[in-house]
C-alpha atoms as a PDB file:
ATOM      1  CA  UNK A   1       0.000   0.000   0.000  1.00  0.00           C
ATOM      2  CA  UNK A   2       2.905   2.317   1.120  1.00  0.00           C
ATOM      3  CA  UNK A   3       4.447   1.741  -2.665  1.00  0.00           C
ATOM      4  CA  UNK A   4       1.156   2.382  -4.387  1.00  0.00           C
ATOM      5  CA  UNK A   5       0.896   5.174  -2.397  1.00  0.00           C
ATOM      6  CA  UNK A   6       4.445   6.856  -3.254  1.00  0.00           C
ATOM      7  CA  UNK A   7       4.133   6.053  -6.798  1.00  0.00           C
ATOM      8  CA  UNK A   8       0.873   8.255  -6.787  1.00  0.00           C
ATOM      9  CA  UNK A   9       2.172  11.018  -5.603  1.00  0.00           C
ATOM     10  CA  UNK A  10       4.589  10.976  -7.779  1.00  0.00           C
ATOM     11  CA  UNK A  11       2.428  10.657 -10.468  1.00  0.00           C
ATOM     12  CA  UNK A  12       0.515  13.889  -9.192  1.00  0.00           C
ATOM     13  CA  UNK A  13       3.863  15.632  -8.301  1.00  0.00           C
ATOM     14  CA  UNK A  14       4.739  14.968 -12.277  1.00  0.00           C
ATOM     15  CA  UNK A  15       1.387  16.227 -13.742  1.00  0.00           C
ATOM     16  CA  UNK A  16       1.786  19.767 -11.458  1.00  0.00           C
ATOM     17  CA  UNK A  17       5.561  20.061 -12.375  1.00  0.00           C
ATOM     18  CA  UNK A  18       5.081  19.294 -16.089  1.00  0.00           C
ATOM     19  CA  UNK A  19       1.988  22.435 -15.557  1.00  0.00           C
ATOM     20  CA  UNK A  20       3.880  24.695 -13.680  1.00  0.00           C
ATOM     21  CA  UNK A  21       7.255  24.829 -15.927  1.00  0.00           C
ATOM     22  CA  UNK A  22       4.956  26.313 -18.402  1.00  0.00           C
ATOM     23  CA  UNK A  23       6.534  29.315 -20.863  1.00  0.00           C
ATOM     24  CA  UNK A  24       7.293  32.627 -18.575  1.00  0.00           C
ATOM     25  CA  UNK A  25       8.716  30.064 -15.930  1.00  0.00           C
ATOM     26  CA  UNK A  26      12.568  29.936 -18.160  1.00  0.00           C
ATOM     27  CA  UNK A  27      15.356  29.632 -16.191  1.00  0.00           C
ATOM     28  CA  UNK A  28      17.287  32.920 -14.903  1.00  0.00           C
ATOM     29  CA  UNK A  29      20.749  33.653 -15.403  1.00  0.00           C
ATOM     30  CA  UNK A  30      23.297  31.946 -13.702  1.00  0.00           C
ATOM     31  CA  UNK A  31      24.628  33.919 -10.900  1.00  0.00           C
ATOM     32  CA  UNK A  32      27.509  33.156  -9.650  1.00  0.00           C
ATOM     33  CA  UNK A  33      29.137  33.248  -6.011  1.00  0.00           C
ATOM     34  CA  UNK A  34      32.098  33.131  -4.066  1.00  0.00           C
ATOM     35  CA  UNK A  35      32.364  32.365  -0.497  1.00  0.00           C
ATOM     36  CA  UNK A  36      35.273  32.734   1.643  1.00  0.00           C
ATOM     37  CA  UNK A  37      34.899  30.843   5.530  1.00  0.00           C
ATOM     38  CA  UNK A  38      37.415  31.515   8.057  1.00  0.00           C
ATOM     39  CA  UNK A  39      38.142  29.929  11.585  1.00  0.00           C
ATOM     40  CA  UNK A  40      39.256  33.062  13.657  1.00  0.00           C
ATOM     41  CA  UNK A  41      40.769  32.596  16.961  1.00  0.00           C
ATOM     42  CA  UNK A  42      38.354  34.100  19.404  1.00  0.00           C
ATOM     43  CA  UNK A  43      40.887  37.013  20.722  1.00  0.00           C
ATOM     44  CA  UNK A  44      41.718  38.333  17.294  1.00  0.00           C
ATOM     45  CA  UNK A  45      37.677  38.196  16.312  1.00  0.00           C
ATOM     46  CA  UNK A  46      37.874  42.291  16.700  1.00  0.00           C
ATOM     47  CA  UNK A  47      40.858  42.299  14.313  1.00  0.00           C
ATOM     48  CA  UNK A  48      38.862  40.581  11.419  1.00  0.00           C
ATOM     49  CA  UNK A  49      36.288  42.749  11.788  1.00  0.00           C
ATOM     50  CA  UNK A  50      38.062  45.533  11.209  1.00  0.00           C
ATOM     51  CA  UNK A  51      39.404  43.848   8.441  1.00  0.00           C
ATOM     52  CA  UNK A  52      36.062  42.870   6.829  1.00  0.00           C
ATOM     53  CA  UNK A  53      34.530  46.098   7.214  1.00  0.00           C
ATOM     54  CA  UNK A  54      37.318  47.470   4.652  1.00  0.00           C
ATOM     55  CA  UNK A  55      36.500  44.921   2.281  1.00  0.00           C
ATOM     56  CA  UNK A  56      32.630  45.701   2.894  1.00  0.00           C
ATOM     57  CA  UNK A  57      33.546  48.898   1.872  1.00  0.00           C
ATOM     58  CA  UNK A  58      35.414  48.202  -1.559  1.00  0.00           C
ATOM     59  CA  UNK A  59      31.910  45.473  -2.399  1.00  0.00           C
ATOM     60  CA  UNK A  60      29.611  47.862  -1.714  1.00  0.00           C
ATOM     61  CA  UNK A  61      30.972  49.902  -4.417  1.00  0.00           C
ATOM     62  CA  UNK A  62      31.426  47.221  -6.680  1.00  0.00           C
ATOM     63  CA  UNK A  63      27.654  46.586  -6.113  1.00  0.00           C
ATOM     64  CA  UNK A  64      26.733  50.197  -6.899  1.00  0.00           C
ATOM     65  CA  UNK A  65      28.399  49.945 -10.097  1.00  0.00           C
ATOM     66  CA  UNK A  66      27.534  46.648 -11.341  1.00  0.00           C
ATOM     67  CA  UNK A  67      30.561  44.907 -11.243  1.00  0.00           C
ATOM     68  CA  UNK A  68      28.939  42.726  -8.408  1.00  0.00           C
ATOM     69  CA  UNK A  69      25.270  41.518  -8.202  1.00  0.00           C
ATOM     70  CA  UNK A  70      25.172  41.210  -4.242  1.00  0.00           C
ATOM     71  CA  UNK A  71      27.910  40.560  -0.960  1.00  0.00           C
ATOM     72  CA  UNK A  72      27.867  40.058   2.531  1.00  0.00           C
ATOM     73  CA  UNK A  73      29.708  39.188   5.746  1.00  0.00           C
ATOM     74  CA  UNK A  74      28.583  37.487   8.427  1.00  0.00           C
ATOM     75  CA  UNK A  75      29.168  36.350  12.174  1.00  0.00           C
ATOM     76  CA  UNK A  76      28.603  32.017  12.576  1.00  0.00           C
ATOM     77  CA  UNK A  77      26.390  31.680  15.694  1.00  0.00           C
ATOM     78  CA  UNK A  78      26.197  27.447  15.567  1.00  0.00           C
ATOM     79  CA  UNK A  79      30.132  27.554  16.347  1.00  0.00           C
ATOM     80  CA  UNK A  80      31.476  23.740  15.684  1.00  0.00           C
ATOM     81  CA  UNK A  81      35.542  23.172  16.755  1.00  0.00           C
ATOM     82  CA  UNK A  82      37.834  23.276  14.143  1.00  0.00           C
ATOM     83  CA  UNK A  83      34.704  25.005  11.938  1.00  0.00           C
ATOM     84  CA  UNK A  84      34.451  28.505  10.432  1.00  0.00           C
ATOM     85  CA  UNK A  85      33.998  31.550  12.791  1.00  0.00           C
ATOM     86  CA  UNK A  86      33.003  34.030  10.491  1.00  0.00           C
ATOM     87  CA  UNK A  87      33.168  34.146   6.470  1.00  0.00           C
ATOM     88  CA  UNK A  88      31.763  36.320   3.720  1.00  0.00           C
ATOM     89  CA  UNK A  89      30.479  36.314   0.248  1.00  0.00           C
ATOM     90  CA  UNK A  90      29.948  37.915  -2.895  1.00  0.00           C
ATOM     91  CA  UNK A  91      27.874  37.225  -6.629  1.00  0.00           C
ATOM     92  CA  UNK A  92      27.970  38.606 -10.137  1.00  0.00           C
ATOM     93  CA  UNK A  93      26.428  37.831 -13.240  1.00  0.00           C
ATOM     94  CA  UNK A  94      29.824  36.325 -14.858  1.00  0.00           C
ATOM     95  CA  UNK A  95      32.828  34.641 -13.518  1.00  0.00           C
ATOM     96  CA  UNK A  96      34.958  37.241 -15.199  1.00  0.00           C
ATOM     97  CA  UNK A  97      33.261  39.331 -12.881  1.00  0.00           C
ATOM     98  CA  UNK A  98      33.666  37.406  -9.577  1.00  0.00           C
ATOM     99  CA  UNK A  99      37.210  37.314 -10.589  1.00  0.00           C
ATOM    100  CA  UNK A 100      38.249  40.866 -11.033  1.00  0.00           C
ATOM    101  CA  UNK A 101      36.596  41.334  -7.319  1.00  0.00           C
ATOM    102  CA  UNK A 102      38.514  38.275  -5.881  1.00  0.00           C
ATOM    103  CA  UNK A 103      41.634  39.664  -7.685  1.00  0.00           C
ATOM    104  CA  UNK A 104      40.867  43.050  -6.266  1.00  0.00           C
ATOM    105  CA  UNK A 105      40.431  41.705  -2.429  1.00  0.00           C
ATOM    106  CA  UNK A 106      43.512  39.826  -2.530  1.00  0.00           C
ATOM    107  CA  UNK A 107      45.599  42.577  -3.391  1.00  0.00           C
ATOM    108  CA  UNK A 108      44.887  45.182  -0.882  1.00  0.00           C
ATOM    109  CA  UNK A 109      47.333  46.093   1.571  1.00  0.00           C
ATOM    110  CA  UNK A 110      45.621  43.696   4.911  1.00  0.00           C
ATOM    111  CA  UNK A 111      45.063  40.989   2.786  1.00  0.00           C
ATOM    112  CA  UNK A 112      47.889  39.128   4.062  1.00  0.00           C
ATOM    113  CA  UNK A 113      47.492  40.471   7.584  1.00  0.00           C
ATOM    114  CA  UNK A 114      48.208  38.743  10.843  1.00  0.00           C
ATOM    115  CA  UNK A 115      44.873  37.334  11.741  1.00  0.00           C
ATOM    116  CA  UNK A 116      44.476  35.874   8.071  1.00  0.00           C
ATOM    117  CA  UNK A 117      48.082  34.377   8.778  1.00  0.00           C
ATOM    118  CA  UNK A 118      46.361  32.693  12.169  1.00  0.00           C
ATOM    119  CA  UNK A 119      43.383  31.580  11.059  1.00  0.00           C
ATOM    120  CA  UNK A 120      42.066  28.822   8.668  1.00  0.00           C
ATOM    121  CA  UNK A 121      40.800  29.265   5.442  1.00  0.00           C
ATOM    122  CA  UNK A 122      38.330  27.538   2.595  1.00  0.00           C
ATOM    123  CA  UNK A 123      36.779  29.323  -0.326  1.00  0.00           C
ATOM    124  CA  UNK A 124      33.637  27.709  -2.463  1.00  0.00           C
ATOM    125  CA  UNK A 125      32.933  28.847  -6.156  1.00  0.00           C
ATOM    126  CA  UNK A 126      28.889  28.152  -6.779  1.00  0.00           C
ATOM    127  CA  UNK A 127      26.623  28.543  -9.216  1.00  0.00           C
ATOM    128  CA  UNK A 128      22.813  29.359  -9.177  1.00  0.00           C
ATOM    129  CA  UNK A 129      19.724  29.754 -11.181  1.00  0.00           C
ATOM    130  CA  UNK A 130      17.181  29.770  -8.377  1.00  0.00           C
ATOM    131  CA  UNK A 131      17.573  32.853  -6.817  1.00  0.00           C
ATOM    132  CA  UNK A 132      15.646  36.518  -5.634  1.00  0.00           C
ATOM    133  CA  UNK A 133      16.506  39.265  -3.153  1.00  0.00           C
ATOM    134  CA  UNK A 134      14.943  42.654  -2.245  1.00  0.00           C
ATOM    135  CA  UNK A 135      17.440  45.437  -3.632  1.00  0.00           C
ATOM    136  CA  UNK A 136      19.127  47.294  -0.579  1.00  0.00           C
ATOM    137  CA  UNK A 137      21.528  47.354   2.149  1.00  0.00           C
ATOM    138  CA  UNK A 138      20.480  45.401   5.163  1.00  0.00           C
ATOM    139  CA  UNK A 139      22.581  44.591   8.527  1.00  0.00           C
ATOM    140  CA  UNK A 140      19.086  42.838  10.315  1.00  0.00           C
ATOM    141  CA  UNK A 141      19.834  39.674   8.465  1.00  0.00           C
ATOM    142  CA  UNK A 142      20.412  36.207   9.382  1.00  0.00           C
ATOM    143  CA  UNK A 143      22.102  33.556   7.239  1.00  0.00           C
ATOM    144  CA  UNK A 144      20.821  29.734   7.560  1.00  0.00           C
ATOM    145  CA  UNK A 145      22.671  27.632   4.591  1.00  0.00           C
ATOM    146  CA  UNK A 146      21.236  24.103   4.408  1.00  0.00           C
ATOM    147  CA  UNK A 147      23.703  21.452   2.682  1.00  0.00           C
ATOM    148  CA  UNK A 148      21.761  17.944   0.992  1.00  0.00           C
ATOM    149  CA  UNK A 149      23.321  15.087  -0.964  1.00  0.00           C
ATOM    150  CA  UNK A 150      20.942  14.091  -3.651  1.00  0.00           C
ATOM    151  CA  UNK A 151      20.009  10.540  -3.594  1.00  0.00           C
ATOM    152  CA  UNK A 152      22.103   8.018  -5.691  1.00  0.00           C
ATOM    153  CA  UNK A 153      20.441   7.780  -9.269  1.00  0.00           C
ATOM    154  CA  UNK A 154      17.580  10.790  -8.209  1.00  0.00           C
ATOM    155  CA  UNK A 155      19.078  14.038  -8.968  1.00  0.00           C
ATOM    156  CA  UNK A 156      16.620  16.912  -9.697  1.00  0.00           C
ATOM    157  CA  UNK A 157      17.349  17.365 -13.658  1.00  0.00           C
ATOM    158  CA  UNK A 158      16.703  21.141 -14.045  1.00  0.00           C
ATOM    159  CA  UNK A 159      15.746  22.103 -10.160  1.00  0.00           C
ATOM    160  CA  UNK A 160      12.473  21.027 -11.588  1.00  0.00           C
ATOM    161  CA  UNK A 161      11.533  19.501  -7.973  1.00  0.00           C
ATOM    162  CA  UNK A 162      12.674  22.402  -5.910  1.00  0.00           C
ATOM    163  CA  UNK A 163      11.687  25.056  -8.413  1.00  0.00           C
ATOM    164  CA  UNK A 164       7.727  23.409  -7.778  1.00  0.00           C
ATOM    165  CA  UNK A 165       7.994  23.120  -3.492  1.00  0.00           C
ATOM    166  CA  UNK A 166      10.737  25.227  -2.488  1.00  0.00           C
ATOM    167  CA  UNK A 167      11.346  27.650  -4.110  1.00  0.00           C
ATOM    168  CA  UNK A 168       7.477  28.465  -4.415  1.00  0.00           C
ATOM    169  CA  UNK A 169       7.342  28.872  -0.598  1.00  0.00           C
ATOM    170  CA  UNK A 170      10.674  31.030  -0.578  1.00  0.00           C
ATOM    171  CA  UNK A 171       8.725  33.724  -3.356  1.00  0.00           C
ATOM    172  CA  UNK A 172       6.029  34.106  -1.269  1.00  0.00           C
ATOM    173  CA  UNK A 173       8.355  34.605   1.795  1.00  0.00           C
ATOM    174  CA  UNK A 174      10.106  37.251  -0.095  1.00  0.00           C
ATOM    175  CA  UNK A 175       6.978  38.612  -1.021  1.00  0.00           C
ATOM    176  CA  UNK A 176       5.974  39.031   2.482  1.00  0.00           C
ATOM    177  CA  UNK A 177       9.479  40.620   3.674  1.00  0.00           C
ATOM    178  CA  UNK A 178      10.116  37.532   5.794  1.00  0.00           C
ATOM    179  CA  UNK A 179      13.309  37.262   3.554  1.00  0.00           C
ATOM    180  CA  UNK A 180      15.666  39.738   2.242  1.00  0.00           C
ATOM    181  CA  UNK A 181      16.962  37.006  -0.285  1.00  0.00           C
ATOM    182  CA  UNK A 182      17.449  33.774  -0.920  1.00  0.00           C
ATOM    183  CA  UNK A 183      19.643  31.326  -3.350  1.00  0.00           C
ATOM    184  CA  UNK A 184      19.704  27.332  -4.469  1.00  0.00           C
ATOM    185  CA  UNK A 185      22.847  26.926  -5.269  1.00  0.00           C
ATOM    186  CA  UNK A 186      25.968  24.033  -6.653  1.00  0.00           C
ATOM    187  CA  UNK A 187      29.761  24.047  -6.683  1.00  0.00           C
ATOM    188  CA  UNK A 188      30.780  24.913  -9.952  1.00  0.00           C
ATOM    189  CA  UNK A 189      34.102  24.918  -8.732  1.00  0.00           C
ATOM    190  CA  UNK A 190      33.790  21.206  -7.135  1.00  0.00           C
ATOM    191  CA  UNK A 191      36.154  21.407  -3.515  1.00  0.00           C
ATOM    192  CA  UNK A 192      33.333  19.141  -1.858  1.00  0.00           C
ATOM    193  CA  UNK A 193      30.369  16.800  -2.887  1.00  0.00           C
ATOM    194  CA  UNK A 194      29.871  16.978  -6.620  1.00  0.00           C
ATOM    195  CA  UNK A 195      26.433  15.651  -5.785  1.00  0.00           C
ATOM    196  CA  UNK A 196      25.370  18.271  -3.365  1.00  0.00           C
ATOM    197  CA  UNK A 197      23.307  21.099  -2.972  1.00  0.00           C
ATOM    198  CA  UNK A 198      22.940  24.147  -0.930  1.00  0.00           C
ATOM    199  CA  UNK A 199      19.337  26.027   0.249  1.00  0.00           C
ATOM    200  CA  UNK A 200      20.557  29.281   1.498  1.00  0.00           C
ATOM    201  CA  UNK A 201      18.009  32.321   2.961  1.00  0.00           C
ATOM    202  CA  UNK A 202      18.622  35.515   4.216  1.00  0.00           C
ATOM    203  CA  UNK A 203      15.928  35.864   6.834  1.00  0.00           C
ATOM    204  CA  UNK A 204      14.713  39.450   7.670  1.00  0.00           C
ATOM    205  CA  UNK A 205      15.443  39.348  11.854  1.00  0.00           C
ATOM    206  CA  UNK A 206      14.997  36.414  13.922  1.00  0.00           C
ATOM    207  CA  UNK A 207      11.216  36.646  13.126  1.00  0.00           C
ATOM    208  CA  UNK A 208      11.865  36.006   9.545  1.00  0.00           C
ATOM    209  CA  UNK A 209      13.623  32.708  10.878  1.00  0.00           C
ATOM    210  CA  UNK A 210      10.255  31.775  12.864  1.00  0.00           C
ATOM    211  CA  UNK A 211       7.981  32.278   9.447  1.00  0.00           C
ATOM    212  CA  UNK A 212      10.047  30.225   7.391  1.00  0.00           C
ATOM    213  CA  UNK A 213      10.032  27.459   9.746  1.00  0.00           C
ATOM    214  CA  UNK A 214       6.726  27.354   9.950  1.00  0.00           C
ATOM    215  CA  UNK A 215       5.906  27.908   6.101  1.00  0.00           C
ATOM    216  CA  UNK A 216       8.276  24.632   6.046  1.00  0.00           C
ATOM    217  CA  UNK A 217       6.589  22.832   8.517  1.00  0.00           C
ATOM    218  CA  UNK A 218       3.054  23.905   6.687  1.00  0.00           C
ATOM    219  CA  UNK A 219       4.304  22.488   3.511  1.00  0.00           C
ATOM    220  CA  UNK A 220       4.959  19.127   4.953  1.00  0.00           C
ATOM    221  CA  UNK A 221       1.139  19.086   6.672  1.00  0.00           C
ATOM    222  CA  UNK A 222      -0.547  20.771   4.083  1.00  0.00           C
ATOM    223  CA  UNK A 223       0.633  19.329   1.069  1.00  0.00           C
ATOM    224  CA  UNK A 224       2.120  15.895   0.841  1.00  0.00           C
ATOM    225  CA  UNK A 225       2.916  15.864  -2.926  1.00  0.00           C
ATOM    226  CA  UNK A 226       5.640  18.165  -2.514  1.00  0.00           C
ATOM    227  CA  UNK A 227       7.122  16.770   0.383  1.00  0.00           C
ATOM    228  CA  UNK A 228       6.727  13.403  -1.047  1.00  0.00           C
ATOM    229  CA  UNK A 229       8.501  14.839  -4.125  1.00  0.00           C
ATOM    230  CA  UNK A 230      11.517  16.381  -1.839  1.00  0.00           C
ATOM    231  CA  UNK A 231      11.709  13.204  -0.575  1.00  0.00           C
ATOM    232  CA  UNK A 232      12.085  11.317  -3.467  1.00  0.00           C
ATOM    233  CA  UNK A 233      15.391  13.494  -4.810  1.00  0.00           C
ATOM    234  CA  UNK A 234      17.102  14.857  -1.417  1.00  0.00           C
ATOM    235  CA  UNK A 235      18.579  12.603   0.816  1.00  0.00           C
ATOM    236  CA  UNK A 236      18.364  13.553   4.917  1.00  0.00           C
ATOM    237  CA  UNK A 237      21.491  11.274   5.766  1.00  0.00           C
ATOM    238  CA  UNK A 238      24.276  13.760   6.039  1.00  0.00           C
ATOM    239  CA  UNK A 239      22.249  16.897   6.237  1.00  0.00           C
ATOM    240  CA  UNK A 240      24.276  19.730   7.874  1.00  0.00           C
ATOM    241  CA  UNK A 241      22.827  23.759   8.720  1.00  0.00           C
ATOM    242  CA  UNK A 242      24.534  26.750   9.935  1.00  0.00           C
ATOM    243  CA  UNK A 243      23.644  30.073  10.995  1.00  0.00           C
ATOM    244  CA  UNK A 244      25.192  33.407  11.325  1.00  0.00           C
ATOM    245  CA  UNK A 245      24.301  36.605  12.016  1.00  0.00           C
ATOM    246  CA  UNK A 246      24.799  38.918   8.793  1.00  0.00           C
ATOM    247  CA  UNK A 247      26.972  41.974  10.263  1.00  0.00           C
ATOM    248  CA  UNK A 248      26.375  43.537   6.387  1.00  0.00           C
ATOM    249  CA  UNK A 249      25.074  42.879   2.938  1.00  0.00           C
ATOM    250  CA  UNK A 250      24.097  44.804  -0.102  1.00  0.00           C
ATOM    251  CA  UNK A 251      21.704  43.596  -3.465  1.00  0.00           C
ATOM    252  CA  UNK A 252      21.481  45.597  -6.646  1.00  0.00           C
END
């Protein structure tokens, strides 16, 4: 009963995918993003910031005249031992773009400073196609960056899947001002799981972490063809989240 039942919902979850991915639904431009994590020790925490705040500086103006699409820093608040402290980001419409703004940070004069010296270090390249933000500067934001494996042999050909649940409940959060922005996102770069993927918000103050909690959880009562369907292509084994406070960020 429990098979006939799956392969139902399936069947239903194909029917309203096939409908919604109807013309006006074509895919957006990849955006792409690079994010640098750091593990600061905790007495030189001070001396980063100052650091990042410089580079917030030269970003924003790279966002105010185009070169970049968005940036951020932020401030990890689920600290793990031997895991990243703090970190930042930044996206652009082109990796010739992201480069000439990596190329840019690693030149200034700190960017070989002491703390950097002390501190660990990994950078990610992605790539995204599922993605929105409200245009502004924002420094009320919180960062919660969900990592899944797809199942073996499932993949989600297209986003098709999460295009139809997720990202359909992360619109209408935007829409509401629960979230500032939000991004699906996959190494394009691979330095981890080739067959992983990344749900990252931007939540507009804790409250905006509260609504799209429960906008999950209402999902999974409310309609069990898309859950059934996340199901089917994202495996929970090896699920990981973090969250940080974002101390600043910028959208065009």
């Amino acid at each position: 009963m429990g098979k006939r039942v799956t392969a139902l919902l399936a069947l239903c979850f194909l029917a309203w995918s096939t409908a919604w991915a109807q013309p006006g639904s074509a895919e957006k431009a990849p955006m792409y993003t690079y994010v640098s994590t750091w593990t600061v020790p905790r007495a030189m925490w001070a001396d980063y910031q100052k650091v990042e705040n410089s580079d917030d500086e030269v970003m924003s103006k790279a966002v105010a005249d185009g070169t970049l699409m968005a940036f951020g820093s932020y401030s990890v608040l689920n600290h793990q031992d031997g895991e990243a402290t703090h970190g930042s980001w930044f996206s652009a419409s082109s990796m010739a773009n992201l480069m000439k703004m990596l190329e840019g940070l690693r030149s200034a004069p700190d960017a070989t400073g002491q703390v950097f010296a002390a501190s660990k270090h990994w950078d990610y390249i992605l790539v995204s196609h599922d993605y929105n933000a409200h245009s502004g500067t924002f420094k009320n934001g919180y960062l919660r960056v969900g990592q899944w494996n797809y199942k073996a042999g499932a993949g989600d050909q297209g986003g098709k899947v999460l295009k139809a649940t997720l990202v359909t409940v992360l619109e209408k959060l935007l829409s509401e001002g629960a979230l500032h922005a939000y991004q699906i996102d996959e190494e394009t770069v691979h330095s981890s799981d080739p067959n992983s993927v990344n749900i990252a918000i931007i939540a507009n103050g804790a409250e905006g972490i509260d609504k799209f909690d429960a906008a999950i959880h209402e999902m999974e009562v409310s309609n069990p063809v898309a859950e059934a369907a996340l199901q089917s292509v994202l495996d929970s084994h090896g699920h990981r989240d973090f969250l940080a406070h974002v101390d600043a960020m910028a959208h065009k």
